[in-house]
C-alpha atoms as a PDB file:
ATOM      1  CA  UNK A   1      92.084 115.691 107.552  1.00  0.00           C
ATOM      2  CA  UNK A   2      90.980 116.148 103.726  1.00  0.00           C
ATOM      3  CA  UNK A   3      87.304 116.858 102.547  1.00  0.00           C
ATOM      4  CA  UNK A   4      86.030 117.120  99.271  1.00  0.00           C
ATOM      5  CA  UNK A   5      82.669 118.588  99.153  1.00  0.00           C
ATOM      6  CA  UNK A   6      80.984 118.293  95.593  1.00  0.00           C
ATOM      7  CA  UNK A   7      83.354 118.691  93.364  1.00  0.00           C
ATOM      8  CA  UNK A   8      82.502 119.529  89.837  1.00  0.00           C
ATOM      9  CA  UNK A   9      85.532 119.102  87.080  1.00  0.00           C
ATOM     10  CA  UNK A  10      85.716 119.838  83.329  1.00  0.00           C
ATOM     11  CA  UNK A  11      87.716 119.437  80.500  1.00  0.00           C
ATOM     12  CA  UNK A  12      86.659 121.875  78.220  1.00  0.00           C
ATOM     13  CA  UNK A  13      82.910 120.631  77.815  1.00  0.00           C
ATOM     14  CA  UNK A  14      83.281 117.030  78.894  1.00  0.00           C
ATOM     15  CA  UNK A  15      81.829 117.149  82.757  1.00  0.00           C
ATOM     16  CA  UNK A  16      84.794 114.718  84.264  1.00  0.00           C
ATOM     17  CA  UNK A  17      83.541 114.646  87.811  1.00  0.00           C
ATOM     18  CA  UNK A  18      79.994 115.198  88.635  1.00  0.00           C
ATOM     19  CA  UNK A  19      79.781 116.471  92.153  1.00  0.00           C
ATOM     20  CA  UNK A  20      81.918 114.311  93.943  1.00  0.00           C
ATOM     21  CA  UNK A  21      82.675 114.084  97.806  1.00  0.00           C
ATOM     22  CA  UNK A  22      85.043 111.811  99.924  1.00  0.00           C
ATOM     23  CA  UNK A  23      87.075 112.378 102.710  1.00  0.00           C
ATOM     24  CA  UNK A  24      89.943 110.909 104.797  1.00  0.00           C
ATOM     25  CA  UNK A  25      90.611 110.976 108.290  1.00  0.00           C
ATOM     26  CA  UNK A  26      93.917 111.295 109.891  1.00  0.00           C
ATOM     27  CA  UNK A  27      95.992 107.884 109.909  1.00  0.00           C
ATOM     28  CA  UNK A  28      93.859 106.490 107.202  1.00  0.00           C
ATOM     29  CA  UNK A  29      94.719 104.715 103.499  1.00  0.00           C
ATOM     30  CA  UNK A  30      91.870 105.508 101.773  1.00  0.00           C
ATOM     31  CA  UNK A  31      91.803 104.298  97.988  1.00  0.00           C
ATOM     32  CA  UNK A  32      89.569 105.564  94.469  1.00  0.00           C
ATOM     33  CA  UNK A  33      89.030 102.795  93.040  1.00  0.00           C
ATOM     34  CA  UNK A  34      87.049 102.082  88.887  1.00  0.00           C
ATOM     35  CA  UNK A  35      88.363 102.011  85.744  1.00  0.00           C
ATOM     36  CA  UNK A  36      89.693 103.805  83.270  1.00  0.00           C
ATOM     37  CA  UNK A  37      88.249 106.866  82.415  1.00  0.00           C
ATOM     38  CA  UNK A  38      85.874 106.973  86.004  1.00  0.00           C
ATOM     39  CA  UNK A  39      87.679 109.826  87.119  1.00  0.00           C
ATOM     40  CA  UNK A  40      90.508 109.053  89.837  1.00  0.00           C
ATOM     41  CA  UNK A  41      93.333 110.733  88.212  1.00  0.00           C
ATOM     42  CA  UNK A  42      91.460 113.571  87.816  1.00  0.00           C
ATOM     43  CA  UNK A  43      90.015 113.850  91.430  1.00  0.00           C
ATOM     44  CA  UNK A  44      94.012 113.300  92.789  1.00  0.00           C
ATOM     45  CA  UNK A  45      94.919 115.910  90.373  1.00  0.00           C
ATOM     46  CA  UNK A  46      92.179 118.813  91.676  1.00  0.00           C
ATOM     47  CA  UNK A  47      92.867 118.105  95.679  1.00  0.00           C
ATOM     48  CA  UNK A  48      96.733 118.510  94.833  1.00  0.00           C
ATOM     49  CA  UNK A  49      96.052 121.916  92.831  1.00  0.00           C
ATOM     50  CA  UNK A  50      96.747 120.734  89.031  1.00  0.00           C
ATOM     51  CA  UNK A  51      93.683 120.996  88.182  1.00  0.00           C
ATOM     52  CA  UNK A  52      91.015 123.757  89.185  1.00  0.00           C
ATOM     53  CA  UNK A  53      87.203 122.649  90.049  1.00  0.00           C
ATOM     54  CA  UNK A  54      84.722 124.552  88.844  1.00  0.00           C
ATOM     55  CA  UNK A  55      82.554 124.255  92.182  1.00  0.00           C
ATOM     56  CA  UNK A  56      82.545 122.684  95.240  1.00  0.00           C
ATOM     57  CA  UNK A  57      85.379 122.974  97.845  1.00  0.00           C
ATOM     58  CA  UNK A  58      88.487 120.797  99.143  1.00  0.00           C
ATOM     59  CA  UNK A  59      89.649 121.916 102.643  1.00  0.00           C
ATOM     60  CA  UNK A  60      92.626 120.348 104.080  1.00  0.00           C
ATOM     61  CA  UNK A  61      93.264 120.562 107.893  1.00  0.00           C
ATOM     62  CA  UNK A  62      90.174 122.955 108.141  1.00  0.00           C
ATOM     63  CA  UNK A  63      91.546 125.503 105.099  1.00  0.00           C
ATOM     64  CA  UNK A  64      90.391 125.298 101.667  1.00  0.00           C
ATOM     65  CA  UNK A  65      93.398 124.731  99.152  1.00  0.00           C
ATOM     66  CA  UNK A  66      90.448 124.128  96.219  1.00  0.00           C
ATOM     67  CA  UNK A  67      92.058 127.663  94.904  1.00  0.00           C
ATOM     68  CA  UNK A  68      95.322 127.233  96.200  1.00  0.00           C
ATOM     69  CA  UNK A  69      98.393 127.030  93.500  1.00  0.00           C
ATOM     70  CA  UNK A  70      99.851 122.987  93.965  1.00  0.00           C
ATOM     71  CA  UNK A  71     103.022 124.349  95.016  1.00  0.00           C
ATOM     72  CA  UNK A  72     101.597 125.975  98.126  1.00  0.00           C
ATOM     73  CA  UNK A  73      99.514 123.274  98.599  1.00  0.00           C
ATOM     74  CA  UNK A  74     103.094 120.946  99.222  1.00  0.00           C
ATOM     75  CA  UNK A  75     103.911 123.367 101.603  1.00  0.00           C
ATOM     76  CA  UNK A  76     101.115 122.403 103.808  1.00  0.00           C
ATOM     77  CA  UNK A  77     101.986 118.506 103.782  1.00  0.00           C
ATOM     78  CA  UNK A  78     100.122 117.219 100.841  1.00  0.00           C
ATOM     79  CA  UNK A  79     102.764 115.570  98.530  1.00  0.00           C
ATOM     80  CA  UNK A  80     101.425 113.669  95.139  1.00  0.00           C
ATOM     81  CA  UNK A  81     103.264 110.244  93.908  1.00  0.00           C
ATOM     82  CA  UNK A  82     102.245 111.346  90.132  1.00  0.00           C
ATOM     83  CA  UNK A  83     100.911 108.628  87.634  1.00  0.00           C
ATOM     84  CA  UNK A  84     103.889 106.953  85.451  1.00  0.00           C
ATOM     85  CA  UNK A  85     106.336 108.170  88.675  1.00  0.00           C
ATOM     86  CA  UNK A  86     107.779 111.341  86.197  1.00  0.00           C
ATOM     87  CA  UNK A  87     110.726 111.274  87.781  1.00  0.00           C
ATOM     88  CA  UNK A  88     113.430 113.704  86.733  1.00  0.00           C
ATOM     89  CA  UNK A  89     115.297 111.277  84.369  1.00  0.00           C
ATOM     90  CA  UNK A  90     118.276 113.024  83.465  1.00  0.00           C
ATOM     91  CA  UNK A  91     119.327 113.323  87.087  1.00  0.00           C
ATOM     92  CA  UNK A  92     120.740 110.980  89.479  1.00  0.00           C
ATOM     93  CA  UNK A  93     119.066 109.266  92.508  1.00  0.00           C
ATOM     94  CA  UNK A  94     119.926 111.544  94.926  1.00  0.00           C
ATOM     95  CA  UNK A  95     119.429 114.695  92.758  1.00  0.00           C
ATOM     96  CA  UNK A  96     115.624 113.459  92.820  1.00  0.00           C
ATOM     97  CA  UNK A  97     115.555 112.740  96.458  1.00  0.00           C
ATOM     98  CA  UNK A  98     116.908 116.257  97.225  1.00  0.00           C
ATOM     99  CA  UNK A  99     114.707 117.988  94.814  1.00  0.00           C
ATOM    100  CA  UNK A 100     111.749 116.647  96.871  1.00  0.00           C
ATOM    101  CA  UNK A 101     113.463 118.471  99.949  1.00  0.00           C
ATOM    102  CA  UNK A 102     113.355 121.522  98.399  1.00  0.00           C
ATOM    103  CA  UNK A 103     110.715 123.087  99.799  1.00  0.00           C
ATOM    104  CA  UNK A 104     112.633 122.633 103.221  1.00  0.00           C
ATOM    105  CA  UNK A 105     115.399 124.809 102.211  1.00  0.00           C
ATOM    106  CA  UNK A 106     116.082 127.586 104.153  1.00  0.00           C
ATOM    107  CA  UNK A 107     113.617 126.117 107.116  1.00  0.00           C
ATOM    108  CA  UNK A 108     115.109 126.118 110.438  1.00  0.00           C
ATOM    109  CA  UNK A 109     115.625 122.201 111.559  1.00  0.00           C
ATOM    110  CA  UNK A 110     116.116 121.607 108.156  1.00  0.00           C
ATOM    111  CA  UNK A 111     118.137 117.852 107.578  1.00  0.00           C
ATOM    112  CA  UNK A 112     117.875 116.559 104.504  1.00  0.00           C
ATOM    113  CA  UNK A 113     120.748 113.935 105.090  1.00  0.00           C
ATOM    114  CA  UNK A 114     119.127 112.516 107.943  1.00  0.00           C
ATOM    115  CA  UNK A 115     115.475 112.089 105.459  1.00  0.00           C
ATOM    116  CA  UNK A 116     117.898 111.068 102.761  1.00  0.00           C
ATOM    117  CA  UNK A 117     118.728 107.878 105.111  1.00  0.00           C
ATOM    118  CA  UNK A 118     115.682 107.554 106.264  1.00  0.00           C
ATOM    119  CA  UNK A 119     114.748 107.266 102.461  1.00  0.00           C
ATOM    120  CA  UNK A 120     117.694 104.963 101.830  1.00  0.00           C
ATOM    121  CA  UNK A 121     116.719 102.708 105.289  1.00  0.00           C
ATOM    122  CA  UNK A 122     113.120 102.556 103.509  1.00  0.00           C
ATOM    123  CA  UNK A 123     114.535 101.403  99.976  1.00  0.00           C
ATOM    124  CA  UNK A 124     118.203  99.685 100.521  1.00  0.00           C
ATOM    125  CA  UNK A 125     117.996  99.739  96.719  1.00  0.00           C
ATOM    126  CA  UNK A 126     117.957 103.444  96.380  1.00  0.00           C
ATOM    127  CA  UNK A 127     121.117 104.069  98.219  1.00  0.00           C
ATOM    128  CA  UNK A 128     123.089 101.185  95.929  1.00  0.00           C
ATOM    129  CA  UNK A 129     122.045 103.283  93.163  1.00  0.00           C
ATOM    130  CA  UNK A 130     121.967 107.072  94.997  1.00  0.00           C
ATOM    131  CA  UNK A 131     124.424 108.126  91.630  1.00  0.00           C
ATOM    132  CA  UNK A 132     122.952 106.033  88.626  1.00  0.00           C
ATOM    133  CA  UNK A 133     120.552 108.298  86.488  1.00  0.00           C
ATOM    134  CA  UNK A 134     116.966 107.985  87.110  1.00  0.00           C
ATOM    135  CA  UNK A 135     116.096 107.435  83.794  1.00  0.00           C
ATOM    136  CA  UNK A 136     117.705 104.329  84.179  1.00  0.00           C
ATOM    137  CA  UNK A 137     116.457 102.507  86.671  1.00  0.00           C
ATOM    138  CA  UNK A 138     113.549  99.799  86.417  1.00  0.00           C
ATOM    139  CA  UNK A 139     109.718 100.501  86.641  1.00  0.00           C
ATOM    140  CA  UNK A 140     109.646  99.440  89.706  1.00  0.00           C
ATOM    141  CA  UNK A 141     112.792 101.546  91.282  1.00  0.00           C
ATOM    142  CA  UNK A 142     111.374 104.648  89.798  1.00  0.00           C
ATOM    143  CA  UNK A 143     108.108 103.843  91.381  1.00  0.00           C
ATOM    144  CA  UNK A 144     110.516 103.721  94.620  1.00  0.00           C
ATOM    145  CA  UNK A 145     112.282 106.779  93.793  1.00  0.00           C
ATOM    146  CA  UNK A 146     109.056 108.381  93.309  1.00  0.00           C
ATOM    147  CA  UNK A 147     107.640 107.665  96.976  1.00  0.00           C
ATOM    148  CA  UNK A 148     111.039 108.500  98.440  1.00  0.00           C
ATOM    149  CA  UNK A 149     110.981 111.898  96.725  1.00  0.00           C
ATOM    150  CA  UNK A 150     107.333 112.868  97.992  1.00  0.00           C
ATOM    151  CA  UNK A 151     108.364 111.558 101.397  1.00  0.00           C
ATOM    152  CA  UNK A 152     111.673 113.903 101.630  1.00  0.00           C
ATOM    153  CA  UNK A 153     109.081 116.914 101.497  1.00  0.00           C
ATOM    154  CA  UNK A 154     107.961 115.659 105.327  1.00  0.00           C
ATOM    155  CA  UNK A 155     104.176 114.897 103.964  1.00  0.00           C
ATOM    156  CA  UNK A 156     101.075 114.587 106.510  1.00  0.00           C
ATOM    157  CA  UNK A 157      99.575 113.286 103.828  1.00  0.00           C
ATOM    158  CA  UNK A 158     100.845 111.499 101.106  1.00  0.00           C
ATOM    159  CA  UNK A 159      98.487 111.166  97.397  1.00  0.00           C
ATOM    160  CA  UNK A 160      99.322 108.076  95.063  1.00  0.00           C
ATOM    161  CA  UNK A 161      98.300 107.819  91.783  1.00  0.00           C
ATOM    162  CA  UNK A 162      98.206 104.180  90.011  1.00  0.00           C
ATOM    163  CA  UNK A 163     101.772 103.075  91.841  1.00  0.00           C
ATOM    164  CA  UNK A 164     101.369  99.498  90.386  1.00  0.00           C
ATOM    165  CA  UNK A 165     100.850 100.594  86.786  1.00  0.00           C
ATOM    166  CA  UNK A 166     103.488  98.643  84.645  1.00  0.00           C
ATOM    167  CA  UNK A 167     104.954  96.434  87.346  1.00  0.00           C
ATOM    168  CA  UNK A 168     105.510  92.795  88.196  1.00  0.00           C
ATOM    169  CA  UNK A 169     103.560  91.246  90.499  1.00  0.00           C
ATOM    170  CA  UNK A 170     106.308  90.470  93.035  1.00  0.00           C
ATOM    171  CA  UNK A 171     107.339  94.487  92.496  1.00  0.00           C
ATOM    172  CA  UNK A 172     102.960  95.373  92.849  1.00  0.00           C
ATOM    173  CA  UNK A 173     103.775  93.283  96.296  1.00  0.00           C
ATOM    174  CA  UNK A 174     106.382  95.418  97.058  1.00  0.00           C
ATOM    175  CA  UNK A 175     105.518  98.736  96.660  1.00  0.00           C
ATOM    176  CA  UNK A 176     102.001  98.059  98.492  1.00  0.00           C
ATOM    177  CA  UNK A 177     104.391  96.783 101.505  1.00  0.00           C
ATOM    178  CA  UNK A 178     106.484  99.991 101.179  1.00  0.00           C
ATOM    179  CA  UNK A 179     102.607 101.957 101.361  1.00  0.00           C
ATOM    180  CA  UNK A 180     101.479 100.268 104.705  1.00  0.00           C
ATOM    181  CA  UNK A 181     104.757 100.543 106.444  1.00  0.00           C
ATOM    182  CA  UNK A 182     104.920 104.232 105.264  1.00  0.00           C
ATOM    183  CA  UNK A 183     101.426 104.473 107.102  1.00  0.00           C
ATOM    184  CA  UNK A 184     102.298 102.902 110.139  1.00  0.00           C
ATOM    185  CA  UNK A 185     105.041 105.606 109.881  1.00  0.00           C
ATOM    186  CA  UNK A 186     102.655 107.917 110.797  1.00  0.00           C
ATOM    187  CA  UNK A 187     101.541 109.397 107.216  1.00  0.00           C
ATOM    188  CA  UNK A 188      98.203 109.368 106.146  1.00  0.00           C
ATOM    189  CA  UNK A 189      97.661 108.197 102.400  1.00  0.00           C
ATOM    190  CA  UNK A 190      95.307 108.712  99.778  1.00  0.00           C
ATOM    191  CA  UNK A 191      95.487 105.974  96.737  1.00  0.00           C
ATOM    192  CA  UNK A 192      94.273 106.420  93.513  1.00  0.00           C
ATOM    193  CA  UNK A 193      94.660 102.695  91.776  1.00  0.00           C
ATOM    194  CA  UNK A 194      93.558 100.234  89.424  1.00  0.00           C
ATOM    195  CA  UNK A 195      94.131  97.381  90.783  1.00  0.00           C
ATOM    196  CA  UNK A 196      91.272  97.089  93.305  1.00  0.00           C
ATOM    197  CA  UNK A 197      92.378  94.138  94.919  1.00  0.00           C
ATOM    198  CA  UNK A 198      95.578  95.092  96.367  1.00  0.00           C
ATOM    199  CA  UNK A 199      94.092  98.804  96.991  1.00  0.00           C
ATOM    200  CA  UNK A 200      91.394  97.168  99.073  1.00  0.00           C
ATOM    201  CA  UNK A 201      93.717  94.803 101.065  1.00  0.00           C
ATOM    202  CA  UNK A 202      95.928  97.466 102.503  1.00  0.00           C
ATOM    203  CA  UNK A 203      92.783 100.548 102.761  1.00  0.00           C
ATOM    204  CA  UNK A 204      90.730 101.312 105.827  1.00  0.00           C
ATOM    205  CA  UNK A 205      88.110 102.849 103.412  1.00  0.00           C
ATOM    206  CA  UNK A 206      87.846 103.015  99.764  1.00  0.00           C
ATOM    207  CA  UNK A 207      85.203 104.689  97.124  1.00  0.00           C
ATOM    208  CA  UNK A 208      84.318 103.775  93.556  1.00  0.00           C
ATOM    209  CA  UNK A 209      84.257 105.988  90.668  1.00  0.00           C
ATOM    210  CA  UNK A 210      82.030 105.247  88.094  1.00  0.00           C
ATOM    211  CA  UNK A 211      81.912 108.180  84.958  1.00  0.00           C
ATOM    212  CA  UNK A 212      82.956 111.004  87.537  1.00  0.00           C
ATOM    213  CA  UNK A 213      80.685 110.067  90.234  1.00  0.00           C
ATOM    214  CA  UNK A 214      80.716 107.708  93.603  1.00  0.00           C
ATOM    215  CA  UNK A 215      78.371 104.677  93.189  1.00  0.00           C
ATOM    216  CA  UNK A 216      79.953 103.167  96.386  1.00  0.00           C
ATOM    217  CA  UNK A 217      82.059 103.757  99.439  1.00  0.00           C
ATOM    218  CA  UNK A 218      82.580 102.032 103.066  1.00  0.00           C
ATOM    219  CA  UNK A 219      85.207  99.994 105.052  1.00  0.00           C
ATOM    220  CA  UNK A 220      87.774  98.254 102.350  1.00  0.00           C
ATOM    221  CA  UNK A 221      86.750  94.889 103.906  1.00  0.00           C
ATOM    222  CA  UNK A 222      83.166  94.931 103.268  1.00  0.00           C
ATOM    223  CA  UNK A 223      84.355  96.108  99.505  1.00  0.00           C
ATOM    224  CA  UNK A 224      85.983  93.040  99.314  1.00  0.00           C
ATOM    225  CA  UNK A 225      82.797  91.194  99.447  1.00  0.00           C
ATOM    226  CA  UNK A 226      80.673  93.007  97.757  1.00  0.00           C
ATOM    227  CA  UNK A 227      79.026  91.883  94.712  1.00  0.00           C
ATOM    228  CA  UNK A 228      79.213  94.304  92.906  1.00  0.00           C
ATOM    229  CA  UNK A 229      82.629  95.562  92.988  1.00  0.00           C
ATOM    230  CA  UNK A 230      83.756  91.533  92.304  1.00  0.00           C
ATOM    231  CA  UNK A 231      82.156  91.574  89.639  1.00  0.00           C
ATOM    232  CA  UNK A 232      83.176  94.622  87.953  1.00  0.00           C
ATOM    233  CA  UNK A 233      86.624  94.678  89.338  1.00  0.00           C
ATOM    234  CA  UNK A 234      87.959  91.526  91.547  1.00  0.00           C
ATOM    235  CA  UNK A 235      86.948  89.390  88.401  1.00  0.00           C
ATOM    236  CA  UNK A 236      84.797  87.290  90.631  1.00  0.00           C
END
């Protein structure tokens, strides 16, 4: 469904990702996993358009999109959870929702109040607050709002950066619930996250990032055991 071939990304003259390739079938969670600075963000950010790669190619149901403006690339069913949720504060619930449904507008079959419930089934605690101000709501309700809004743009495939950053444990719990039942749903998901535990215990596959390059990859479960990757990031 989504192959990155040998990606190379800079900022300015700092080489961020060095060649890079993953890729994720259809029906998959797949998660980047390392630490600060390895280069997740970064490779989430050039498959969903915000960022350009020098070389290499990303191809997305067969096409390349690795020149393709991010707004275009929505339109083909690749919707990004951003880092830090950036919702749009000043707005209410709803607003938000809607805005992610805006690239349905004007489509034939179009029914955004039918996605809005099936956003508000998904998160009861959306609808009891469909007309507070997003700006308001609680790390972890934003992080909510911020799924629900990807999802109202009818995804194939849906990109998640860092959705546990700043929350609770029982919230981390939570949203990673929300993730799997989202995939079972039918959407395939990409995770870029931190916390390599949780990523591994809901991901088919995973890779780790190490100073913009892969040092690992294979099934999440065999991850889990490795070595390697307790040491450096299961604090085992």
């Amino acid at each position: 469904m989504l192959n990155v071939t040998d990606i190379h990304v800079y900022y300015g003259a700092i080489h961020a990702l060095k060649g890079i390739s993953f890729h994720v079938d259809e029906g998959e969670i797949v998660s980047l996993i390392g630490a600060n600075g390895a280069g997740k963000t970064t490779s989430m950010q050039t498959v969903s358009g915000l960022l350009r790669a020098r070389s290499g190619d990303i191809a997305f149901m067969g096409d390349s999109i690795a020149k393709m403006e991010p707004h275009k690339i929505v339109r083909m069913g690749l919707a990004q959870v951003p880092e830090g949720r950036r919702v749009f504060s000043t707005m209410t619930v709803q607003e938000n929702l809607e805005m992610g449904a805006y690239i349905l507008s004007g489509k034939a079959g179009a029914k955004t109040e039918a996605d809005l419930e099936m956003v508000y089934t998904r998160f009861p605690r959306l609808r009891e607050r469909r007309k507070q101000v997003a700006g308001t709501l609680s790390g972890g309700e934003q992080q909510m709002l911020a799924i629900g809004r990807a999802l109202m743009s009818h995804p194939s495939m849906l990109l998640l950066d860092e959705p546990s950053m700043g929350l609770s444990p029982i919230l981390v719990q939570e949203i990673f619930d929300c993730i799997r039942e989202v995939n079972k749903g039918g959407t395939t998901v990409l995770l870029v996250e931190q916390n390599a535990k949780m990523a591994l215990s809901i991901s088919n596959r995973a890779y780790v990032l190490e100073t913009g390059t892969v040092v690992l990859e294979g099934p999440a479960a065999e991850l889990l055991e490795n070595d390697q990757v307790k040491t450096a990031y299961l604090g085992a």
